[in-house]
Structures are given as C-alpha cells and as structure tokens.
PDB file of N, CA and C in Angstrom:
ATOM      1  N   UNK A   1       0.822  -1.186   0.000  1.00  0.00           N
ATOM      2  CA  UNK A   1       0.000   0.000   0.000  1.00  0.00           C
ATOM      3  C   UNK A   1       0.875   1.263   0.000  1.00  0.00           C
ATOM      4  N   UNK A   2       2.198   1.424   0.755  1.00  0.00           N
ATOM      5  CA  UNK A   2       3.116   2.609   1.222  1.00  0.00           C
ATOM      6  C   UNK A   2       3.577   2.889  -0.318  1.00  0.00           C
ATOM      7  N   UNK A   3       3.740   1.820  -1.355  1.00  0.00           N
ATOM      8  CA  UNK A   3       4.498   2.080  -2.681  1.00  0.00           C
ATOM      9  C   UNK A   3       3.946   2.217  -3.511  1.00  0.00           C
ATOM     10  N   UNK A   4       2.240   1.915  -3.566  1.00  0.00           N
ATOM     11  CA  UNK A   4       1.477   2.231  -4.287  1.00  0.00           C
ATOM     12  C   UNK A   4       0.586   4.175  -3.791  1.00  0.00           C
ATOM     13  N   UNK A   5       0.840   4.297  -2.592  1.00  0.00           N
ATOM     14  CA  UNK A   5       0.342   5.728  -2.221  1.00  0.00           C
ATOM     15  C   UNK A   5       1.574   6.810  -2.736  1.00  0.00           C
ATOM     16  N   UNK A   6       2.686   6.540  -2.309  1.00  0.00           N
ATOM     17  CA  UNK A   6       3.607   7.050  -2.876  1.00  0.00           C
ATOM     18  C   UNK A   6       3.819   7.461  -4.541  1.00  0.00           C
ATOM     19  N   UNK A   7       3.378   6.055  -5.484  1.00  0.00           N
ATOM     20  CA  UNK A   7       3.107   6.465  -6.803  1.00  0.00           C
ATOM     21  C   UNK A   7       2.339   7.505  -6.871  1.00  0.00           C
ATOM     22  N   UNK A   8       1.326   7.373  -6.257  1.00  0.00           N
ATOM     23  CA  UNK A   8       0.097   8.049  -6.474  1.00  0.00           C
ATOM     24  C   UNK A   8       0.128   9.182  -6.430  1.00  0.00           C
ATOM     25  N   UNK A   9       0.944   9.681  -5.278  1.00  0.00           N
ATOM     26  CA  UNK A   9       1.444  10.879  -4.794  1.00  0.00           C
ATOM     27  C   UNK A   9       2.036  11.763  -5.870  1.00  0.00           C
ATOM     28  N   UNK A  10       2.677  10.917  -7.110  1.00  0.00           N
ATOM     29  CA  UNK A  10       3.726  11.669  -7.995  1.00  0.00           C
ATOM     30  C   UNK A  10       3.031  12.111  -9.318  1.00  0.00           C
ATOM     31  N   UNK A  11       1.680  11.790  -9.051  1.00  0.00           N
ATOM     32  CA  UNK A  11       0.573  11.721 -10.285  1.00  0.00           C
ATOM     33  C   UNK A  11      -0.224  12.836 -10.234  1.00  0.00           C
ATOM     34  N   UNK A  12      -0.744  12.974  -8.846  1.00  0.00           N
ATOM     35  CA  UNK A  12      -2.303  12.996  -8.708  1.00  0.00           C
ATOM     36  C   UNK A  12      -1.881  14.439  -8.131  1.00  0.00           C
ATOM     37  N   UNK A  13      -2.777  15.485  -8.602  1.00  0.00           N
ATOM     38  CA  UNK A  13      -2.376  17.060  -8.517  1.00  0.00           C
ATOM     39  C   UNK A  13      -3.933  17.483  -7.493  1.00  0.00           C
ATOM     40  N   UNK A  14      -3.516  18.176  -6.186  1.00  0.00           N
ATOM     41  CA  UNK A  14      -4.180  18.829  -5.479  1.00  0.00           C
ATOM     42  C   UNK A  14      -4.251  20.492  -4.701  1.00  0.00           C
ATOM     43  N   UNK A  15      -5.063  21.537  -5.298  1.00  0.00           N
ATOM     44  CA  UNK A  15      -4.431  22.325  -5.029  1.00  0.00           C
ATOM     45  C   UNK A  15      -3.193  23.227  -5.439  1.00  0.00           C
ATOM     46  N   UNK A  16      -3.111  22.276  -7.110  1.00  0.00           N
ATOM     47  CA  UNK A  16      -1.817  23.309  -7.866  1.00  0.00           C
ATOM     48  C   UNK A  16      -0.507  22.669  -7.664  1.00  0.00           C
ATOM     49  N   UNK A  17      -0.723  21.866  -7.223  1.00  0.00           N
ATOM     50  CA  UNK A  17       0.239  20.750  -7.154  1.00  0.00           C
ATOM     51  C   UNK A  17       0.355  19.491  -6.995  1.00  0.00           C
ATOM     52  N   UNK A  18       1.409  18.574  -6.975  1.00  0.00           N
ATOM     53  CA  UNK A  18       1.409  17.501  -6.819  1.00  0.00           C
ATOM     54  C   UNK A  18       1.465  16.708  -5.910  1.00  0.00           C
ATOM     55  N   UNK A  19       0.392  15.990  -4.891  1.00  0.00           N
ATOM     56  CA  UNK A  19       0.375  15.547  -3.363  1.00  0.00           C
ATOM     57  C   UNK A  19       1.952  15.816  -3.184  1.00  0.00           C
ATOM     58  N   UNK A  20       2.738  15.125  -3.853  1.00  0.00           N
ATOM     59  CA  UNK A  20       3.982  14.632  -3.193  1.00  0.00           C
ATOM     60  C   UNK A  20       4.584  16.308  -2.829  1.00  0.00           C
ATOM     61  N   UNK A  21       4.226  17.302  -3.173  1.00  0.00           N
ATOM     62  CA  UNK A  21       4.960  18.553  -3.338  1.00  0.00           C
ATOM     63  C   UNK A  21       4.369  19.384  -1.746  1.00  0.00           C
ATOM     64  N   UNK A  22       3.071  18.584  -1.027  1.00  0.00           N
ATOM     65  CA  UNK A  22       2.784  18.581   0.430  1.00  0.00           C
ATOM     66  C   UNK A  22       3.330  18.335   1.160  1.00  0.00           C
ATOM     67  N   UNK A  23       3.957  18.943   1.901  1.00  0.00           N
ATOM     68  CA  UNK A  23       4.692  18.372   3.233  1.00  0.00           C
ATOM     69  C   UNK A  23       3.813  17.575   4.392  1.00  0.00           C
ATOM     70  N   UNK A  24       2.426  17.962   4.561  1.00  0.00           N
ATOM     71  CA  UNK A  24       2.063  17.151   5.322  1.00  0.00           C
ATOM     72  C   UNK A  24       1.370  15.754   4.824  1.00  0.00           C
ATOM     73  N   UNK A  25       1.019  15.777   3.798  1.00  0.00           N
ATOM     74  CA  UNK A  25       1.125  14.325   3.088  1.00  0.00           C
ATOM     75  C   UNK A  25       2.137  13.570   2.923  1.00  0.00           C
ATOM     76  N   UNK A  26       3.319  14.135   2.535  1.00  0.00           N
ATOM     77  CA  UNK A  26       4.548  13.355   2.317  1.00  0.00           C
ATOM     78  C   UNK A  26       4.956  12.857   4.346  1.00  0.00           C
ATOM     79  N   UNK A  27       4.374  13.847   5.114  1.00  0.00           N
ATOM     80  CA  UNK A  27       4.945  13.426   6.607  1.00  0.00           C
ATOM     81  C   UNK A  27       4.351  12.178   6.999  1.00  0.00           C
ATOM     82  N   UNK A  28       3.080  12.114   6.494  1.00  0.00           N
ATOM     83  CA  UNK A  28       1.969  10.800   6.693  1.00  0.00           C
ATOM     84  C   UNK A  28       2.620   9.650   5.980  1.00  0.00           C
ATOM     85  N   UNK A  29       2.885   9.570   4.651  1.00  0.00           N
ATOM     86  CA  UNK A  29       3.622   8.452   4.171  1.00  0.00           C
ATOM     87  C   UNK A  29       4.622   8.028   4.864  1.00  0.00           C
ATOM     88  N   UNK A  30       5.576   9.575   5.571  1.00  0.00           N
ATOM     89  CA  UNK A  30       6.959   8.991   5.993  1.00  0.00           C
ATOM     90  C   UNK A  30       6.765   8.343   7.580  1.00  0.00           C
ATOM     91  N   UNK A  31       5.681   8.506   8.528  1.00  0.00           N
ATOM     92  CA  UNK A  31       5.121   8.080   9.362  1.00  0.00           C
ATOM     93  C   UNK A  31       4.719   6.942   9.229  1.00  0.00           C
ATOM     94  N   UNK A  32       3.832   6.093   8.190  1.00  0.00           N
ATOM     95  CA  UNK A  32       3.519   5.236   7.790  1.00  0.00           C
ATOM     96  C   UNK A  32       4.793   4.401   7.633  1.00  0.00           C
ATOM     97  N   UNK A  33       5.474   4.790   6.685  1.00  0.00           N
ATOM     98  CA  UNK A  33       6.800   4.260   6.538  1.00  0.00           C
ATOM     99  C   UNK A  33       7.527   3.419   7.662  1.00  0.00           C
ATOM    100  N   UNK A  34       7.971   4.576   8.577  1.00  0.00           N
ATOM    101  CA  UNK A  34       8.959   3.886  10.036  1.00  0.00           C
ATOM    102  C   UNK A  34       7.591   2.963  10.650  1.00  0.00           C
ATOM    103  N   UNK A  35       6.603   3.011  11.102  1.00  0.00           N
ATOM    104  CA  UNK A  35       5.777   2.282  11.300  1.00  0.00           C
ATOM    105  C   UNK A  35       5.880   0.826  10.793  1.00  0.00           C
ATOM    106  N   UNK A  36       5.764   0.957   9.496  1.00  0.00           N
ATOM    107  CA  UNK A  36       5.892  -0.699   8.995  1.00  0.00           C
ATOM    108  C   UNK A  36       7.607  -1.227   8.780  1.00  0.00           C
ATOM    109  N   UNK A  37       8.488  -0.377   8.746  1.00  0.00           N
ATOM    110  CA  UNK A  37       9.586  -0.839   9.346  1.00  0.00           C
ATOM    111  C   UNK A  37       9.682  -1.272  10.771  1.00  0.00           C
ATOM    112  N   UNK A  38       9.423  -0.221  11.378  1.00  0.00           N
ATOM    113  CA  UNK A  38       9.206  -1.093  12.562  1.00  0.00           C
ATOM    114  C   UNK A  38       9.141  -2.266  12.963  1.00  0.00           C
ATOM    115  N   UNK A  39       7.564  -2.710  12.464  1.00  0.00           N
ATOM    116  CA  UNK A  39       7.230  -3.865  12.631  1.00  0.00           C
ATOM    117  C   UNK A  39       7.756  -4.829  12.221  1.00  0.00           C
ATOM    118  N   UNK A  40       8.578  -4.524  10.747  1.00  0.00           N
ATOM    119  CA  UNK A  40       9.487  -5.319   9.704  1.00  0.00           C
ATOM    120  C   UNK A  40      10.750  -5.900  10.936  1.00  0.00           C
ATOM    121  N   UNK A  41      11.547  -4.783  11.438  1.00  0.00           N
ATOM    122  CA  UNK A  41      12.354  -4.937  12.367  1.00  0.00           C
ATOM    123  C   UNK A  41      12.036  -5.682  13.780  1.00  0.00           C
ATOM    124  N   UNK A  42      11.000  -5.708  14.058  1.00  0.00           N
ATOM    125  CA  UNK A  42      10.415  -6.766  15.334  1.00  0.00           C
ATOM    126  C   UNK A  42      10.478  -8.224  14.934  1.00  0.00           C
ATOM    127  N   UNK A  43       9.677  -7.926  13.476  1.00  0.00           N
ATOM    128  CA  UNK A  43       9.681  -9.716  12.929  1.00  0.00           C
ATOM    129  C   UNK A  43      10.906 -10.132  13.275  1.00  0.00           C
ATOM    130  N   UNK A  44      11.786  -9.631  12.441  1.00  0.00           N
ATOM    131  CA  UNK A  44      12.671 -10.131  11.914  1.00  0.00           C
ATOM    132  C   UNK A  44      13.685 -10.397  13.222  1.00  0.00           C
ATOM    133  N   UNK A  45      13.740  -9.615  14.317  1.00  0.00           N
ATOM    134  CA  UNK A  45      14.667  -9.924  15.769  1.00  0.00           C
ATOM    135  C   UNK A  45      13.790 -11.166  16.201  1.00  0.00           C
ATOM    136  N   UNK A  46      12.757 -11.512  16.163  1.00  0.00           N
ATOM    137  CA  UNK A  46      11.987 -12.404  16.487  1.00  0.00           C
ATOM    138  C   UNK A  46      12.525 -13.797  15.901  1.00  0.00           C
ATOM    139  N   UNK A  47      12.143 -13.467  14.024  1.00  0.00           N
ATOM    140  CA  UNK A  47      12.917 -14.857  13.611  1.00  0.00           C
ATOM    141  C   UNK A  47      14.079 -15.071  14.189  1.00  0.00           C
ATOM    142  N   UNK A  48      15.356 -14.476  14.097  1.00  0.00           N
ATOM    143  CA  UNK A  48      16.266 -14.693  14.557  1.00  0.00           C
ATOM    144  C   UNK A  48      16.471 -15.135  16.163  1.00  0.00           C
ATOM    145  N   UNK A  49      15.820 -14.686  16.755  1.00  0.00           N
ATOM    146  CA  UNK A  49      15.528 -15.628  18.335  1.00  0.00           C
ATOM    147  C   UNK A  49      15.055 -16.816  18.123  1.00  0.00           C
ATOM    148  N   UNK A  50      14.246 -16.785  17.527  1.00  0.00           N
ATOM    149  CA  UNK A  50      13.818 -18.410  17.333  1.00  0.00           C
ATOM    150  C   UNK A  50      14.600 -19.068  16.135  1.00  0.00           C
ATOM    151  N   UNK A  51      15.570 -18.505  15.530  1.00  0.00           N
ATOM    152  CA  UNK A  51      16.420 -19.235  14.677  1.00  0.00           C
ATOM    153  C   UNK A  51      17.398 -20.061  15.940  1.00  0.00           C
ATOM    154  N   UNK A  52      18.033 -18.693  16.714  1.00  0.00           N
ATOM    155  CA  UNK A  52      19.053 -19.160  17.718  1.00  0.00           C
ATOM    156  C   UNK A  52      18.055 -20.275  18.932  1.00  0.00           C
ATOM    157  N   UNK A  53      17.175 -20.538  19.115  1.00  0.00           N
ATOM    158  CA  UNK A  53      16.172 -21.236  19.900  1.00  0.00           C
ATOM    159  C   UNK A  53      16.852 -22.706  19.172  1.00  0.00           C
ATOM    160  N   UNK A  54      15.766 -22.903  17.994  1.00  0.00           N
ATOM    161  CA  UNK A  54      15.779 -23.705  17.479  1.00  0.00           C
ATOM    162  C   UNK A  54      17.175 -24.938  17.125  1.00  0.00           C
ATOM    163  N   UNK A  55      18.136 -23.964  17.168  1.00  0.00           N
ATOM    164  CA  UNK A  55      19.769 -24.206  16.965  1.00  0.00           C
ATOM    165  C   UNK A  55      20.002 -25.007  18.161  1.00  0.00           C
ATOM    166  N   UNK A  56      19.172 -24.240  18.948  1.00  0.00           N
ATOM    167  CA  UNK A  56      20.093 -24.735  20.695  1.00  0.00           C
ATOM    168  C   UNK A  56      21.100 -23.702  21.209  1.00  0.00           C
ATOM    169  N   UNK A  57      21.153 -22.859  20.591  1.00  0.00           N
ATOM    170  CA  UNK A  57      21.831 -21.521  21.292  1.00  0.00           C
ATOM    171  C   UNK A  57      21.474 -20.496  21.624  1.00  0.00           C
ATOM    172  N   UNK A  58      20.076 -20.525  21.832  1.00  0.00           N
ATOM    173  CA  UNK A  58      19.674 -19.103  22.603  1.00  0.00           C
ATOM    174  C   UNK A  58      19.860 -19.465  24.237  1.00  0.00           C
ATOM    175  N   UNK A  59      20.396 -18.406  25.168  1.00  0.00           N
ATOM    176  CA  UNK A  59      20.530 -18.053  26.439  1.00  0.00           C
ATOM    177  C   UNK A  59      18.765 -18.496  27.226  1.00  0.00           C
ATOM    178  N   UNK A  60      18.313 -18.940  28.423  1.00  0.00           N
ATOM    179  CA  UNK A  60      17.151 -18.951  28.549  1.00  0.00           C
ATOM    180  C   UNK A  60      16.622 -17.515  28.994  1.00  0.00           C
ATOM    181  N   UNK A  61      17.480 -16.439  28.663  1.00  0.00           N
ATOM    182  CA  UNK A  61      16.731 -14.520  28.453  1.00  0.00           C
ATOM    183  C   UNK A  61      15.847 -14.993  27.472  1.00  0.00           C
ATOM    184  N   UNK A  62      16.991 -15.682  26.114  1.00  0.00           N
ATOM    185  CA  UNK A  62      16.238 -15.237  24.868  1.00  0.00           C
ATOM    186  C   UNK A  62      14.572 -16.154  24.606  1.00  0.00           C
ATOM    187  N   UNK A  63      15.186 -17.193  25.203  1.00  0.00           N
ATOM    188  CA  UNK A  63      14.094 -17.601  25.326  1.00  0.00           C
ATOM    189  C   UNK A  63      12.842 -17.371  26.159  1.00  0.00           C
ATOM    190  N   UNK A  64      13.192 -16.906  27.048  1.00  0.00           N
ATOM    191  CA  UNK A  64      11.356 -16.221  27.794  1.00  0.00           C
ATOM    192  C   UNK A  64      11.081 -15.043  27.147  1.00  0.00           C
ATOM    193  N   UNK A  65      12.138 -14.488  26.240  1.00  0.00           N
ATOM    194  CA  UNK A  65      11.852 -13.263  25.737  1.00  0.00           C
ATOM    195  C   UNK A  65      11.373 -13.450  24.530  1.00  0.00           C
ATOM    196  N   UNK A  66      11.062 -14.888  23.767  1.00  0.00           N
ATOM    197  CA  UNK A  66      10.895 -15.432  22.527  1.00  0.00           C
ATOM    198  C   UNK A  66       9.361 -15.705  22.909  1.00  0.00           C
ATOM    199  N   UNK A  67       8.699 -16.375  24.010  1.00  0.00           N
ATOM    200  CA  UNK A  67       7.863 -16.675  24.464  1.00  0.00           C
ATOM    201  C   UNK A  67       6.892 -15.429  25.278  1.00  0.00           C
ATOM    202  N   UNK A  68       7.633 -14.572  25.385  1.00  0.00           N
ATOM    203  CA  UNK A  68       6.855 -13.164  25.637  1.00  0.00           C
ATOM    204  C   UNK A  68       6.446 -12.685  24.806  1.00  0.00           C
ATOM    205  N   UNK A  69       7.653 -11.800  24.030  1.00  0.00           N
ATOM    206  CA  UNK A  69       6.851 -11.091  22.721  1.00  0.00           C
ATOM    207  C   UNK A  69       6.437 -12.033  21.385  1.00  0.00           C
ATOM    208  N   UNK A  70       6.572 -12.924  21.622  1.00  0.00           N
ATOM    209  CA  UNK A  70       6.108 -13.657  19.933  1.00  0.00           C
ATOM    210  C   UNK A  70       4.365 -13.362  19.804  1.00  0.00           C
ATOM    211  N   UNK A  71       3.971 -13.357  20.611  1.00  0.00           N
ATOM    212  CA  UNK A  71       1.923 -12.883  20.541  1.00  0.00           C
ATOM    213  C   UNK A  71       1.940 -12.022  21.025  1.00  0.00           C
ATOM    214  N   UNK A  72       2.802 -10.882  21.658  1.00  0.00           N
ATOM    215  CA  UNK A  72       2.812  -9.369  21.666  1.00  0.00           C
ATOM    216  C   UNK A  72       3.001  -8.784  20.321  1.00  0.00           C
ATOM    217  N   UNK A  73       4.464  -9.819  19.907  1.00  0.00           N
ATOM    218  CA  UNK A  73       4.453  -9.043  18.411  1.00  0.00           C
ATOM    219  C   UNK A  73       3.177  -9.331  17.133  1.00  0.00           C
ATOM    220  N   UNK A  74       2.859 -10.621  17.076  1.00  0.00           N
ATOM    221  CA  UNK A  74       1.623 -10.410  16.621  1.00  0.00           C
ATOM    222  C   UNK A  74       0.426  -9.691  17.182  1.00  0.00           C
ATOM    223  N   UNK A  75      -0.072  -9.109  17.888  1.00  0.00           N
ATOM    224  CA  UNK A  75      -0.985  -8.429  18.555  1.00  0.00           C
ATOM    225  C   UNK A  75      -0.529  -6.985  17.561  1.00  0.00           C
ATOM    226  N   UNK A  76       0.821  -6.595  18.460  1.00  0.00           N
ATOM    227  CA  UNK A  76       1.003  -5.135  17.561  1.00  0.00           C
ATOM    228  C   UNK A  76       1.043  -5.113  16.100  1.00  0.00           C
ATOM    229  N   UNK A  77       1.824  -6.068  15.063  1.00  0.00           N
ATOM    230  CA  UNK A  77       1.879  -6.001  14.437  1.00  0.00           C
ATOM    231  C   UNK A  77       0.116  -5.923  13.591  1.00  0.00           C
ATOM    232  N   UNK A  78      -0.143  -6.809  14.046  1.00  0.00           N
ATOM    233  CA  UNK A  78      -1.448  -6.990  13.617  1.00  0.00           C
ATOM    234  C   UNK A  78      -2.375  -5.492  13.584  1.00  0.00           C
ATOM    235  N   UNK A  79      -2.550  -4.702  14.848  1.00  0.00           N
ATOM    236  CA  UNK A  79      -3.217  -3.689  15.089  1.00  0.00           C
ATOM    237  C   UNK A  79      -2.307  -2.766  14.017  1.00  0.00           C
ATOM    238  N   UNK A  80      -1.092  -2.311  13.819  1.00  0.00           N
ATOM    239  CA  UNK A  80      -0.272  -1.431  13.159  1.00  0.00           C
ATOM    240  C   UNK A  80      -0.552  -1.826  11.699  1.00  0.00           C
ATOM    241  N   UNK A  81      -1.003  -2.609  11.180  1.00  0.00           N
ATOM    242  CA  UNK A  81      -1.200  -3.347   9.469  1.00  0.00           C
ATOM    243  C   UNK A  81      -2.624  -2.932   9.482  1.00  0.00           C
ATOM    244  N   UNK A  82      -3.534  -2.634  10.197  1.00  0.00           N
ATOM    245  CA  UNK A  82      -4.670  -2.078  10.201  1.00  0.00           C
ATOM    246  C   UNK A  82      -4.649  -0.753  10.142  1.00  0.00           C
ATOM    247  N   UNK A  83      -3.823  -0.246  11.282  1.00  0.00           N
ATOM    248  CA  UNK A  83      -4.295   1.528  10.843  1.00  0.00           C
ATOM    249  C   UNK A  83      -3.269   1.976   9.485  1.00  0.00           C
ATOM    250  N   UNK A  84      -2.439   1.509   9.467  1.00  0.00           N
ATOM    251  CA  UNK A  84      -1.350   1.930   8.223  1.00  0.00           C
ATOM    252  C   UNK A  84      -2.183   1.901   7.224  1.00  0.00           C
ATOM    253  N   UNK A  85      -2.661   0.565   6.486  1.00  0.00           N
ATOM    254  CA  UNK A  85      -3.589   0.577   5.591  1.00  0.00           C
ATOM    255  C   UNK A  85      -4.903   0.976   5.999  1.00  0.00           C
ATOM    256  N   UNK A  86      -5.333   1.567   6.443  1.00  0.00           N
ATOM    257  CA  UNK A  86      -6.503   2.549   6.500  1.00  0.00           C
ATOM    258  C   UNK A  86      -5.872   3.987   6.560  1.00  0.00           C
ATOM    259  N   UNK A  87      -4.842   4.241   6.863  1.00  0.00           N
ATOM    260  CA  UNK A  87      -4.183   5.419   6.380  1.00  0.00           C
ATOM    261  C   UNK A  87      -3.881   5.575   4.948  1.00  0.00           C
ATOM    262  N   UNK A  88      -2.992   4.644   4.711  1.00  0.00           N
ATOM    263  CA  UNK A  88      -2.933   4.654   3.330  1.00  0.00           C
ATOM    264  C   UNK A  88      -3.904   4.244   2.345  1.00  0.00           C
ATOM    265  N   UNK A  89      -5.143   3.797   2.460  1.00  0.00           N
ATOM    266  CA  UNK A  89      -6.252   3.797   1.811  1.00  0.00           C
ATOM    267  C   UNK A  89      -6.686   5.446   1.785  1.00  0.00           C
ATOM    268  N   UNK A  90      -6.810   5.763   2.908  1.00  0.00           N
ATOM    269  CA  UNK A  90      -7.114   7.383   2.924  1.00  0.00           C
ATOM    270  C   UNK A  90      -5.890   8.465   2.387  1.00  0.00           C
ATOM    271  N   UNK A  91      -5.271   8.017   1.636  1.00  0.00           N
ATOM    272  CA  UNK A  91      -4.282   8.488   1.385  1.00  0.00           C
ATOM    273  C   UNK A  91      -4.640   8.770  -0.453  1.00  0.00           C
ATOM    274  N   UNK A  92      -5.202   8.307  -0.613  1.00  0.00           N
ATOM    275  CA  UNK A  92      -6.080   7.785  -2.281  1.00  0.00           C
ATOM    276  C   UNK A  92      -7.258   8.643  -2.430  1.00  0.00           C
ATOM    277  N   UNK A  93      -7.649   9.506  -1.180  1.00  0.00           N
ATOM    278  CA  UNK A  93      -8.755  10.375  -1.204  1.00  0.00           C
ATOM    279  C   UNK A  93     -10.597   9.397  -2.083  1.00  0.00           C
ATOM    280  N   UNK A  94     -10.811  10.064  -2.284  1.00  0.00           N
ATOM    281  CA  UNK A  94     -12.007   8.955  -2.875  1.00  0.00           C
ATOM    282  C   UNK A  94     -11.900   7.673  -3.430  1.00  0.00           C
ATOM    283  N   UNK A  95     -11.093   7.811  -4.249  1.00  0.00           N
ATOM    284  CA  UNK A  95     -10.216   6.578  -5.592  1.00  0.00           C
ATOM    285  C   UNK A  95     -10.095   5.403  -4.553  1.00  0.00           C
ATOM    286  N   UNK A  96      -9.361   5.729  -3.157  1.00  0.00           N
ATOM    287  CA  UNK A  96      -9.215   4.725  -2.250  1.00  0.00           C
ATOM    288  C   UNK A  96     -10.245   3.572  -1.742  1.00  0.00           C
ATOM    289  N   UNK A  97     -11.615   4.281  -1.914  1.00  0.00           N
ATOM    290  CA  UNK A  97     -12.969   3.250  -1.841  1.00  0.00           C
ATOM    291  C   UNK A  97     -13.408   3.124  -3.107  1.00  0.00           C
ATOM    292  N   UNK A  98     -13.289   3.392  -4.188  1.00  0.00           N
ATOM    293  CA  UNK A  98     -13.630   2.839  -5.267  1.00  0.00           C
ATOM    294  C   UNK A  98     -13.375   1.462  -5.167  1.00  0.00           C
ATOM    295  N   UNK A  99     -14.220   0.666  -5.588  1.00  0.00           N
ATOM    296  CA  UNK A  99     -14.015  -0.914  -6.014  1.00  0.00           C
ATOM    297  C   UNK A  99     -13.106  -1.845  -7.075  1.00  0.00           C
ATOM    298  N   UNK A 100     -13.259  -0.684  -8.200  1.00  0.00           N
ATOM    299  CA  UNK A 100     -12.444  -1.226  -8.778  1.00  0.00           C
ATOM    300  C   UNK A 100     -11.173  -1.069  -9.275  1.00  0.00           C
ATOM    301  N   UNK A 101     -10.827   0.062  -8.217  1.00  0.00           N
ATOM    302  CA  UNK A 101      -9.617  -0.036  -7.847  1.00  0.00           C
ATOM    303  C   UNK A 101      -8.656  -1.216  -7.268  1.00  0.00           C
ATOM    304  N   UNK A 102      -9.174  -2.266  -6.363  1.00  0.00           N
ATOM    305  CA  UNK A 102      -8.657  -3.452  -5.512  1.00  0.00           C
ATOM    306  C   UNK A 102      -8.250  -2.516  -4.771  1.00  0.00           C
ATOM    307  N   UNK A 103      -7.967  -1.263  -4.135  1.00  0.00           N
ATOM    308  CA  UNK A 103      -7.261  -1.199  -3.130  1.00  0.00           C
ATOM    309  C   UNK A 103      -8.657  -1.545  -1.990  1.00  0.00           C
ATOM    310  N   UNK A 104      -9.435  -1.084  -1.990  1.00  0.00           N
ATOM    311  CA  UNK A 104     -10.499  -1.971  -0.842  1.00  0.00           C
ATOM    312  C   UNK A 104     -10.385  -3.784  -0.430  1.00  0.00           C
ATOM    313  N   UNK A 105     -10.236  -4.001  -1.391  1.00  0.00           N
ATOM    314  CA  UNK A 105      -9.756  -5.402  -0.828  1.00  0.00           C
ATOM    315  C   UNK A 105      -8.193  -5.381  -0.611  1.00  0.00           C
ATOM    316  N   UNK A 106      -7.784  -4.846  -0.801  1.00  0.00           N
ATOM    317  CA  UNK A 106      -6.214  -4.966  -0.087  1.00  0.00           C
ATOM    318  C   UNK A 106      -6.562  -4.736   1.804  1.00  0.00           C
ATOM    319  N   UNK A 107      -7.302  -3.738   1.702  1.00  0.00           N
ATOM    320  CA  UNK A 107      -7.282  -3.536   3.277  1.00  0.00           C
ATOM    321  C   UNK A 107      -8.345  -4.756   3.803  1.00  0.00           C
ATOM    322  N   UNK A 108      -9.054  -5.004   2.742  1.00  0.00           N
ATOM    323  CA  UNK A 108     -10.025  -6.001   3.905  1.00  0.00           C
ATOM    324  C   UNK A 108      -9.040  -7.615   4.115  1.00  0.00           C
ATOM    325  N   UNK A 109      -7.966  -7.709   2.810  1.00  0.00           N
ATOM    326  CA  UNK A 109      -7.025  -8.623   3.586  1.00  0.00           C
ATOM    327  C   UNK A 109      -5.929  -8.493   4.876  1.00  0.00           C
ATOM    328  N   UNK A 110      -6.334  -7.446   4.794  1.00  0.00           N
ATOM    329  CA  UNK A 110      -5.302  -6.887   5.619  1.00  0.00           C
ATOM    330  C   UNK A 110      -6.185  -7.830   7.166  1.00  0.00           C
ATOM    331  N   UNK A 111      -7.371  -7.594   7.355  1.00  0.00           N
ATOM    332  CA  UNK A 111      -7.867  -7.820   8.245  1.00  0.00           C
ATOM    333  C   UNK A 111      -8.433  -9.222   8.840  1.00  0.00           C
TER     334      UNK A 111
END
C-alpha cells in the first residue's frame, strides 16, 4: 500500500500541485513508513531468536523473551497493518474506496 500511495502521490495534482509537493502528506507516508519498518524490524529480531532457539543456542533470556513477545508481536503487528492501511487507503482520497480499484480489498485482507 506505502508504494502504491507514494506512486500516487507523484501523479495525482491537489491544489496546484502535486500531493507529493505537500509536506504534510509526504509526513503521513513517511510516518507510515517507520511504522511498517518497525514492525518489519520486530519480525525479523523475532525470527532470529527463534532461529538461535531452534539451533540450541539461545541463552534462557532469549528464550522467555521469545515466548513473551512472539503474541505481543503479533498483537502489535497486527493492530499497526490495520491503521497503516486505513491510512494509506485514505491516502487515495475517494479513488481509495472505489471498487475497482482493488485497493479496498487490499485492506479487507489486511484484516
């Protein structure tokens, strides 16, 4: 959704210009952005705990800490993939609920 709003951004003229030429639109994408990095960056310390788990070399920290956040991180992640893409659906201004666009079903997979 972040790379398809972003296109969109470089197209679609509001106001005499081009979204992307908004600073507070472009702040929302870049918000959106660290957001799903974020979460990108949680996964991914996660796999790697449970890579080192699985090996037989995680410390037992890593492991209660593998068993803590692994359904914290799905919880957040989960809630953060919801508002992002409902941001970035709203980011499409009307076009964003159009149907036959697919971006409406992008967010309802999301869910």
């Amino acid at each position: 959704m972040l790379l398809l709003s972003r296109d969109y951004a470089t197209k679609r003229r509001a106001f005499g210009k081009f979204l992307v030429e908004h600073s507070l639109h472009m702040r929302t994408l870049a918000e959106l952005e660290l957001e799903t990095r974020g979460c990108m960056v949680l996964a991914l310390e996660l796999t790697a705990l449970l890579g080192r788990e699985e090996c037989g070399q995680a410390t037992n920290e890593e492991i209660h800490l593998l068993r803590l956040f692994t359904p914290v991180a799905k919880l957040y992640t989960a809630k953060k993939a919801m508002s992002v893409m409902s941001e970035g659906l709203e980011s499409f201004g009307g076009q964003g609920y159009i149907e036959d666009t697919g971006l409406p079903t992008l967010f309802r997979d999301a869910q």
